[in-house]
Every structure is written in structure tokens, then in C-alpha cells.
C-alpha atoms as a PDB file:
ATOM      1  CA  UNK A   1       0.000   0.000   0.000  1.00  0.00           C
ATOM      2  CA  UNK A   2       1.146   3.257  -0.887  1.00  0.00           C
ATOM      3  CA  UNK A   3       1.116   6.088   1.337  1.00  0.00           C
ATOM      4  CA  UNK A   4       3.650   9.021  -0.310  1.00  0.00           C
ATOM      5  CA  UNK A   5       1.711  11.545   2.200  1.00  0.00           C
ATOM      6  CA  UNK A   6       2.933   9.848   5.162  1.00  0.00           C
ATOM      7  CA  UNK A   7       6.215   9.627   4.367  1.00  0.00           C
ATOM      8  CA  UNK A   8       6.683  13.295   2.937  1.00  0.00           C
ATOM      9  CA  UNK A   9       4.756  14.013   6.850  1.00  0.00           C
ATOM     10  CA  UNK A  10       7.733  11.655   8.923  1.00  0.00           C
ATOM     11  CA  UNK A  11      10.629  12.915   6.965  1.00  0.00           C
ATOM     12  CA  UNK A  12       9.774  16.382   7.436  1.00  0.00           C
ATOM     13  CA  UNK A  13       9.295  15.318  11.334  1.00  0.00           C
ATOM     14  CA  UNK A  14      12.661  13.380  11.160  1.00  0.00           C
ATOM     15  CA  UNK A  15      14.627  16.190   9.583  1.00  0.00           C
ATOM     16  CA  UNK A  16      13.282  18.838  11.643  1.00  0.00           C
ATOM     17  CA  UNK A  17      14.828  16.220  14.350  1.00  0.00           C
ATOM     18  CA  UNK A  18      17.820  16.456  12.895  1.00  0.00           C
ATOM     19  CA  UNK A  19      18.450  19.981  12.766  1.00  0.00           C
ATOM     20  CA  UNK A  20      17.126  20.128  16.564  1.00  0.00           C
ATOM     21  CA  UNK A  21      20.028  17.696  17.347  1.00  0.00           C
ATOM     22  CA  UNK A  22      22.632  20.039  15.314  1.00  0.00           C
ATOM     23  CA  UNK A  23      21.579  22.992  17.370  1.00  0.00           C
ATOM     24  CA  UNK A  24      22.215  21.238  20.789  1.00  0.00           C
ATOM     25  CA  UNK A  25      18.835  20.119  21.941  1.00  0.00           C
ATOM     26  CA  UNK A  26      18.569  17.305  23.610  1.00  0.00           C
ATOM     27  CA  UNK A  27      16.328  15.000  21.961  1.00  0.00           C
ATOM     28  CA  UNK A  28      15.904  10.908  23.262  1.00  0.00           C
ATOM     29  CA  UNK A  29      13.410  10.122  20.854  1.00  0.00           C
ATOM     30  CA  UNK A  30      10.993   9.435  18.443  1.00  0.00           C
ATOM     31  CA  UNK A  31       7.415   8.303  18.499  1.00  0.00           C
ATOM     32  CA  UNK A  32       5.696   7.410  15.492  1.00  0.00           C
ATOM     33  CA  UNK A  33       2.174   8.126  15.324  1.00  0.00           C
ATOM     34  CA  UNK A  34       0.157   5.864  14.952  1.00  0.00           C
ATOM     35  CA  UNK A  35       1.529   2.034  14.289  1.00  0.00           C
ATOM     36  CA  UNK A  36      -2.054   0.744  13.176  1.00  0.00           C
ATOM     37  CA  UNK A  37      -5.276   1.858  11.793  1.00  0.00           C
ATOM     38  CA  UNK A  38      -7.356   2.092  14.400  1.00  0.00           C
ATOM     39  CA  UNK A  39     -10.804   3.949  15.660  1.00  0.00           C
ATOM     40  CA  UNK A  40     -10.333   7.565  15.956  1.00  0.00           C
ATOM     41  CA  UNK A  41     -12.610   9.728  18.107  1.00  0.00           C
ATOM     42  CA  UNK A  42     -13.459  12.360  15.679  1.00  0.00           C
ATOM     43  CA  UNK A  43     -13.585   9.814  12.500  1.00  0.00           C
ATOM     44  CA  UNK A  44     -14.777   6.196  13.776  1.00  0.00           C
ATOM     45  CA  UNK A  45     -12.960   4.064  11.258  1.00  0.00           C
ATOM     46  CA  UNK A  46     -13.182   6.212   8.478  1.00  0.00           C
ATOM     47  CA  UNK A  47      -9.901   7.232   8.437  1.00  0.00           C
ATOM     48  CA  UNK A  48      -6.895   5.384   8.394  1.00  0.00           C
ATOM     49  CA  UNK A  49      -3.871   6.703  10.090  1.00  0.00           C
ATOM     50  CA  UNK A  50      -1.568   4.070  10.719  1.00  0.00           C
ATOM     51  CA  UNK A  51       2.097   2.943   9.178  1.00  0.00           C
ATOM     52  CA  UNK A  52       0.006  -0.602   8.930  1.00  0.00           C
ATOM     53  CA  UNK A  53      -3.159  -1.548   7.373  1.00  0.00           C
ATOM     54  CA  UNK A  54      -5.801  -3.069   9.413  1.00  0.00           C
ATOM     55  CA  UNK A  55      -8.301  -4.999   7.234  1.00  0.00           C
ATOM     56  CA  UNK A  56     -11.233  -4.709  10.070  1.00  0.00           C
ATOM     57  CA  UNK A  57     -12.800  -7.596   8.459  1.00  0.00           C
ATOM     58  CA  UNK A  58     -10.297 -10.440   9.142  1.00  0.00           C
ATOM     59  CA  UNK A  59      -7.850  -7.993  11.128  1.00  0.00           C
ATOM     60  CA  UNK A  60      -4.701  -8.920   8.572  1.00  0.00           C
ATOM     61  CA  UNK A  61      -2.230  -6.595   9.085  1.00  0.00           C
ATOM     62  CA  UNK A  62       0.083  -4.993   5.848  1.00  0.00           C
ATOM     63  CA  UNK A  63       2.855  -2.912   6.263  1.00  0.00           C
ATOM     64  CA  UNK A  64       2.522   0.029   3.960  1.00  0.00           C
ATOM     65  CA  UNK A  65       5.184   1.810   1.854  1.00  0.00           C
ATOM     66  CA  UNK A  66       5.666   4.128   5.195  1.00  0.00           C
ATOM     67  CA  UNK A  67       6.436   1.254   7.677  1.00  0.00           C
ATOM     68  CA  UNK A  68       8.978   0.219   4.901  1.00  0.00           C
ATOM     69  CA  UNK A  69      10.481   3.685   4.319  1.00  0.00           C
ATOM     70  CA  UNK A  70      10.708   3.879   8.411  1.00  0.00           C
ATOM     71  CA  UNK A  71      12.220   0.697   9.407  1.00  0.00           C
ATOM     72  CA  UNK A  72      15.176   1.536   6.330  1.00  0.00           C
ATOM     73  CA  UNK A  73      15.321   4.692   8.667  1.00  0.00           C
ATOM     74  CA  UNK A  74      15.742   2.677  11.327  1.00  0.00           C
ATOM     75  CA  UNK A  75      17.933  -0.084   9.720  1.00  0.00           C
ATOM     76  CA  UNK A  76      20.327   2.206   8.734  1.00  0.00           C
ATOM     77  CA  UNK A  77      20.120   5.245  11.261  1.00  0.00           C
ATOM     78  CA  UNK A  78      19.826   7.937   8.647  1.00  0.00           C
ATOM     79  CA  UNK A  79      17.117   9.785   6.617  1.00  0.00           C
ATOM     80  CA  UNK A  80      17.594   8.107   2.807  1.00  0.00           C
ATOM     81  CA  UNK A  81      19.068  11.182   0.539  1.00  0.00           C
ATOM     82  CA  UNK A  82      15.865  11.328  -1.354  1.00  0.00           C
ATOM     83  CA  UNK A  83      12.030  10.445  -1.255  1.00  0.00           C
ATOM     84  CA  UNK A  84       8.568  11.521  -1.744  1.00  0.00           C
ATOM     85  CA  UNK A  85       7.745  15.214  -0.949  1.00  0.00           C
ATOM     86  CA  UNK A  86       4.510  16.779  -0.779  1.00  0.00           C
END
């Protein structure tokens, strides 16, 4: 599943990181938001947030293109030199 919007949203998050890290601060962490589709307040299950597909019906899980792109991220320790940007 492709999800180009996602990972144009977590690389600007991850380089914005970055720079905070070259200027000193402090940082421990990272928390991707959110791991699965899931029920959101606002939306019910309309909307699907997650790095991982959730098919409700038989609850099957499938990585998308962003859970790819961020465990390379993580693999490696570094932001690839290019990718999607919105």
C-alpha cells in the first residue's frame, strides 16, 4: 500500500529532528504516530492513520510503503538522501 503523504509528513518530522540535534537540543526520541489503523474519536474508522493496514474484516495486518520507508530509517540510522515530498 502506498502512502507518499505519510512519508513526505515523517521525513519532514525526522529532519526537523535532525536539525534540533545540530543545534544542541537534547532529543531521546521518536514516536511514530500511529503504528495501526485504528478507531479515531473524531472519525470512527473512516480514516486510516496508521504505518500498517488493518483490514477490520479479518484484522490482517500490511505494512505500507511508510512502515517500509521507516524501518530503512531505522535499519540504517539515517534519513535516505531522497524520497517523496509533498
Amino acid at each position: 500500500m502506498n502512502d507518499p503523504q505519510r512519508i513526505a509528513y515523517l521525513r519532514g518530522h525526522l529532519e526537523a529532528v535532525r536539525r534540533a540535534i545540530a543545534d544542541g537540543v537534547d532529543v531521546r526520541g521518536y514516536f511514530l504516530w500511529s503504528l495501526l489503523d485504528n478507531f479515531e474519536w473524531s472519525y470512527g474508522y473512516s480514516k486510516r492513520f496508521g504505518a500498517v493496514y488493518v483490514d477490520y474484516g479479518t484484522q490482517r495486518r500490511i505494512p505500507k510503503a511508510s512502515a517500509h520507508w521507516y524501518s530503512d530509517v531505522i535499519r540504517r540510522n539515517a534519513l535516505p538522501d531522497a524520497g517523496p515530498r509533498m
